[in-house]
Protein backbone atom coordinates (compact mmCIF):
# COMPACT_ATOMS: atom_id res chain seq x y z
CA UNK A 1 -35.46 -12.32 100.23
CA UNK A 2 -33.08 -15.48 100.94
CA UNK A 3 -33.77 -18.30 99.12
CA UNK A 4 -34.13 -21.20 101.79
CA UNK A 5 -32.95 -24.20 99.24
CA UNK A 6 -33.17 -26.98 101.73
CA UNK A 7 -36.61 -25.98 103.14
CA UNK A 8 -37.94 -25.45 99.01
CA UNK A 9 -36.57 -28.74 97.85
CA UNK A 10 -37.29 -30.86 100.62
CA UNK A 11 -40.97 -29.82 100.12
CA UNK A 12 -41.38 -30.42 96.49
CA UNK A 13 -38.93 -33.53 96.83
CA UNK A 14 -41.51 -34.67 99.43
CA UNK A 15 -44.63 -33.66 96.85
CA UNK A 16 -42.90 -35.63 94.38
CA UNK A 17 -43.04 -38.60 96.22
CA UNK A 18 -46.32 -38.37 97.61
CA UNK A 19 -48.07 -37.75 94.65
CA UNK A 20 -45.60 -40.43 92.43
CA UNK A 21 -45.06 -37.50 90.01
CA UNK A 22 -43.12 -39.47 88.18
CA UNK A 23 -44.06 -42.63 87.23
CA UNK A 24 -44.98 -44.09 84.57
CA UNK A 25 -48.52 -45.03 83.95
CA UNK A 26 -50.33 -47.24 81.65
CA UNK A 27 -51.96 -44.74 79.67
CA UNK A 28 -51.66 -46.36 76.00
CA UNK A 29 -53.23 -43.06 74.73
CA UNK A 30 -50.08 -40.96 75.31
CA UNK A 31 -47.50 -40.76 73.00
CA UNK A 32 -44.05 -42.99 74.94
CA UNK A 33 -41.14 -41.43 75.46
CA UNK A 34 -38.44 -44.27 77.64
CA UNK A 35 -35.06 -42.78 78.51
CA UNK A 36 -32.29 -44.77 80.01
CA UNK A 37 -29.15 -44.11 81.88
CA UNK A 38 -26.22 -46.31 82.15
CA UNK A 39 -27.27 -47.73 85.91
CA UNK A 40 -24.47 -47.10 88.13
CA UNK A 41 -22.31 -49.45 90.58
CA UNK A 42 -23.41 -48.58 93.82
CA UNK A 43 -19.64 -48.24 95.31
CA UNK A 44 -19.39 -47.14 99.21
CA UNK A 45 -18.35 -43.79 98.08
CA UNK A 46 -21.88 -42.97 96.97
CA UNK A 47 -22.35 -40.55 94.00
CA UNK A 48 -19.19 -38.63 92.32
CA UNK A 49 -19.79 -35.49 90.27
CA UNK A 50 -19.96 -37.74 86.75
CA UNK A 51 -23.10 -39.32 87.88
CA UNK A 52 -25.50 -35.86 88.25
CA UNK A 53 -23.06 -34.81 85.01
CA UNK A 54 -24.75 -38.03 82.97
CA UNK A 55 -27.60 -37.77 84.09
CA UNK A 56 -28.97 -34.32 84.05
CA UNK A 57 -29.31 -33.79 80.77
CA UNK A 58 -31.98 -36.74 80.32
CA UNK A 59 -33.43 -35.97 83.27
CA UNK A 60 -34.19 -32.34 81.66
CA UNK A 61 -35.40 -34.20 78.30
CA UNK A 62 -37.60 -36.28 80.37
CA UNK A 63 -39.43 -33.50 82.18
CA UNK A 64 -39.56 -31.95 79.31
CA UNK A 65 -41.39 -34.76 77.40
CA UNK A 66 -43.62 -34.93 80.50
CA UNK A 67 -44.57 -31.54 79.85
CA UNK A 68 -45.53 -31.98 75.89
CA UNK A 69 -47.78 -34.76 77.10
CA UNK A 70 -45.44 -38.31 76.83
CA UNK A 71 -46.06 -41.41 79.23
CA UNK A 72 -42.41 -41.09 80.16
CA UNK A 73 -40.64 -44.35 81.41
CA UNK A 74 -37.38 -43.46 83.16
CA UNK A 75 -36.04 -45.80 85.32
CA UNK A 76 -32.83 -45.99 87.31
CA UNK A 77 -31.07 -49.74 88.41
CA UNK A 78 -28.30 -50.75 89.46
CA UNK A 79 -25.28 -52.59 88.30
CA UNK A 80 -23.41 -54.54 91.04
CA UNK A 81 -22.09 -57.66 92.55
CA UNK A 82 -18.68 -57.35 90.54
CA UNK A 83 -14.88 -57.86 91.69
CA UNK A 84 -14.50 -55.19 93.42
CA UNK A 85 -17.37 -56.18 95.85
CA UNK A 86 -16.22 -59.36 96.48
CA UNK A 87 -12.98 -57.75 97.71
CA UNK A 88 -14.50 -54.99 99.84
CA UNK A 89 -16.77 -57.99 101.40
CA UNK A 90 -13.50 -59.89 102.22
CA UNK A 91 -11.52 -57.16 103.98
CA UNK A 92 -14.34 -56.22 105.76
CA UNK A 93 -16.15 -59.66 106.58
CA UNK A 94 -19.51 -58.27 105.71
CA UNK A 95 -21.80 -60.10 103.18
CA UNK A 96 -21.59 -58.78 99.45
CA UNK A 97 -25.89 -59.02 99.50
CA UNK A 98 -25.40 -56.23 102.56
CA UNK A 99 -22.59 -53.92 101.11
CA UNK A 100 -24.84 -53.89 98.46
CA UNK A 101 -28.13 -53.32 99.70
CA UNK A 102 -26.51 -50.62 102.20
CA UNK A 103 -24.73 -48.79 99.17
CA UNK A 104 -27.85 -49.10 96.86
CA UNK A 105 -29.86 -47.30 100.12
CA UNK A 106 -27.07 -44.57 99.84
CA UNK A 107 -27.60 -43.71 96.29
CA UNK A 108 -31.27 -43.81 96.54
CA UNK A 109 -31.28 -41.53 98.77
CA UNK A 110 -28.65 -39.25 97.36
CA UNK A 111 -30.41 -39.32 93.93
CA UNK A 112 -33.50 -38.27 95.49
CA UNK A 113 -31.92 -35.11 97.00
CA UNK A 114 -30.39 -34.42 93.56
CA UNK A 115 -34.25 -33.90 92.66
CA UNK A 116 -33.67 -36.65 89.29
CA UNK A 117 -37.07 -37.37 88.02
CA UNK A 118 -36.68 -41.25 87.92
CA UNK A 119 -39.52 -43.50 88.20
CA UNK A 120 -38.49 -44.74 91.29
CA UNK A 121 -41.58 -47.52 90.83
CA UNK A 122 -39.26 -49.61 88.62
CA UNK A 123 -35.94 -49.96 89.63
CA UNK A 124 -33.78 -52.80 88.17
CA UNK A 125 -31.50 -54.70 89.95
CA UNK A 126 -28.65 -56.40 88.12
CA UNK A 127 -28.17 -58.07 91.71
CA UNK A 128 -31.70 -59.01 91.99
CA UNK A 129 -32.59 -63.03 90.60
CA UNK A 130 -35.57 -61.93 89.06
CA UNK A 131 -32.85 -60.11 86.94
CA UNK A 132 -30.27 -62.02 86.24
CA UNK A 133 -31.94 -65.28 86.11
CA UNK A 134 -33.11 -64.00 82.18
CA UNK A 135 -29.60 -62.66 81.76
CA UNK A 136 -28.61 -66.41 82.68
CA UNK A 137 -31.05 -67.88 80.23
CA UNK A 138 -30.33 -65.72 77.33
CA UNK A 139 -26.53 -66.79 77.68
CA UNK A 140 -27.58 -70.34 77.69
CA UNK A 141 -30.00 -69.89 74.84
CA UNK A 142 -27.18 -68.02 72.43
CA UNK A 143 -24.67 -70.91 73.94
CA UNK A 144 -27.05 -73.85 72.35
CA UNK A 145 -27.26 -72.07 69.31
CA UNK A 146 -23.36 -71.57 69.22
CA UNK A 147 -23.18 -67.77 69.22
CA UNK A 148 -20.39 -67.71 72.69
CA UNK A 149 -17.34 -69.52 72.48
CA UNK A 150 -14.20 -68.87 74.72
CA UNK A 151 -10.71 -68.22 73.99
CA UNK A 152 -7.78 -65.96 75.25
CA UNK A 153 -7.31 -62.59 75.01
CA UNK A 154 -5.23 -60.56 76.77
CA UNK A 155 -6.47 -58.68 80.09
CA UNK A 156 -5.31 -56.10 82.77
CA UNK A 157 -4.28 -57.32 85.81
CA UNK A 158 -3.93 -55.81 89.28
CA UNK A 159 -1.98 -58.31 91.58
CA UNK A 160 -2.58 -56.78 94.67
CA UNK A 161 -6.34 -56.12 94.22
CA UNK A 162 -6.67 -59.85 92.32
CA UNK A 163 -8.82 -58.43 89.47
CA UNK A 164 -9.09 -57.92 86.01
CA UNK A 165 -9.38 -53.68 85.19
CA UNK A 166 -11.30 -52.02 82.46
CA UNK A 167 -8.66 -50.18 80.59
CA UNK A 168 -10.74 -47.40 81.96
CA UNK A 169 -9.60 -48.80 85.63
CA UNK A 170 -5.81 -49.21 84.13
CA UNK A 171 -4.72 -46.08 82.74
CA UNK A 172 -1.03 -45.21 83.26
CA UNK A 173 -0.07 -48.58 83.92
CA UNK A 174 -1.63 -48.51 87.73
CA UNK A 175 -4.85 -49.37 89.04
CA UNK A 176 -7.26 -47.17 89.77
CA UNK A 177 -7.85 -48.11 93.61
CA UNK A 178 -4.73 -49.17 94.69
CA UNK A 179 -2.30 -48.14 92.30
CA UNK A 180 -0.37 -51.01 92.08
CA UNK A 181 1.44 -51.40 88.45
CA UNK A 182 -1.19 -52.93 86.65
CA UNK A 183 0.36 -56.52 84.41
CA UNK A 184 -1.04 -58.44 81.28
CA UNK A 185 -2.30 -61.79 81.64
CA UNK A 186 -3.81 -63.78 79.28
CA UNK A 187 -7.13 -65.58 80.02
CA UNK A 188 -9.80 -67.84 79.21
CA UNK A 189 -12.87 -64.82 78.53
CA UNK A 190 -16.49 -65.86 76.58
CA UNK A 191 -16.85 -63.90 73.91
């Protein structure tokens, strides 16, 4: 007997869905289980193998939990609206709020055919003011209370992208998307 993946996972994907297997509910009586991912930025490319990598093994914990009984919360966001966004808006002339929204739409949907078990009910958006409006305030609050100051530190450069790299972004000396040889700047950072 052939094992027709699409047709099988497409049907319980769909189930899924339907039935909002996986949300969380407000049952206070159930033990809580809450497992986070780091929330990816939703690049054109879409998913690379080190997101499914990351994330299956909490995704396996939280079905798991589900299973002994938890209310498990286990939601998925997104982290955007950075340099390299800006960019990728300027070459292209389309608004960062659409690359966005277009590239968030992507990994949804990719996510989904992965089969993760997020709670797709409550899905945080670093992009999103309701978000970062708080993450706005909080800096202001610890900024009154003299817990950020600036001063210099020393950064990686790419000239021809016109961004600051994660060393992560910077290994070998060359940027990541361009591979232009990255320099070292100092600058004015919050700390």
């Amino acid at each position: 007997m052939k094992y027709d993946f699409a047709a099988v996972e497409k049907k319980w994907q769909d189930i899924w869905e339907k039935e909002n297997t996986f949300a969380a509910s407000n049952d206070y009586t159930k033990p809580k289980f809450y497992a986070l991912v780091e929330f990816p930025y939703p690049s054109g490319q879409g998913l690379h193998v080190g997101h499914p990598r990351s994330y299956t093994a909490l995704d396996i914990l939280a079905r798991k939990r589900r299973m002994e009984g938890y209310n498990v919360l286990y939601p998925m966001g997104w982290d955007a609206f950075g340099l390299p966004t800006e960019n990728y808006a300027i070459k292209t002339g389309k608004h960062p709020r659409v690359i966005t929204d277009e590239n968030i739409a992507k990994f949804t949907n990719q996510l989904k055919k992965v089969g993760f078990s997020f709670d797709w009910d409550r899905v945080i958006g670093t992009t999103d003011e309701d978000y970062y409006k708080w993450t706005q305030c909080i800096f202001l609050k610890m900024y009154e209370h003299g817990l950020v100051f600036r001063s210099k530190a020393l950064v990686n450069y790419c000239p021809s992208c016109k961004v600051v790299l994660s060393n992560e972004d910077s290994q070998g000396g060359h940027c990541d998307i361009c591979h232009s040889e990255v320099v070292q700047k100092t600058k004015d950072v919050w700390y």
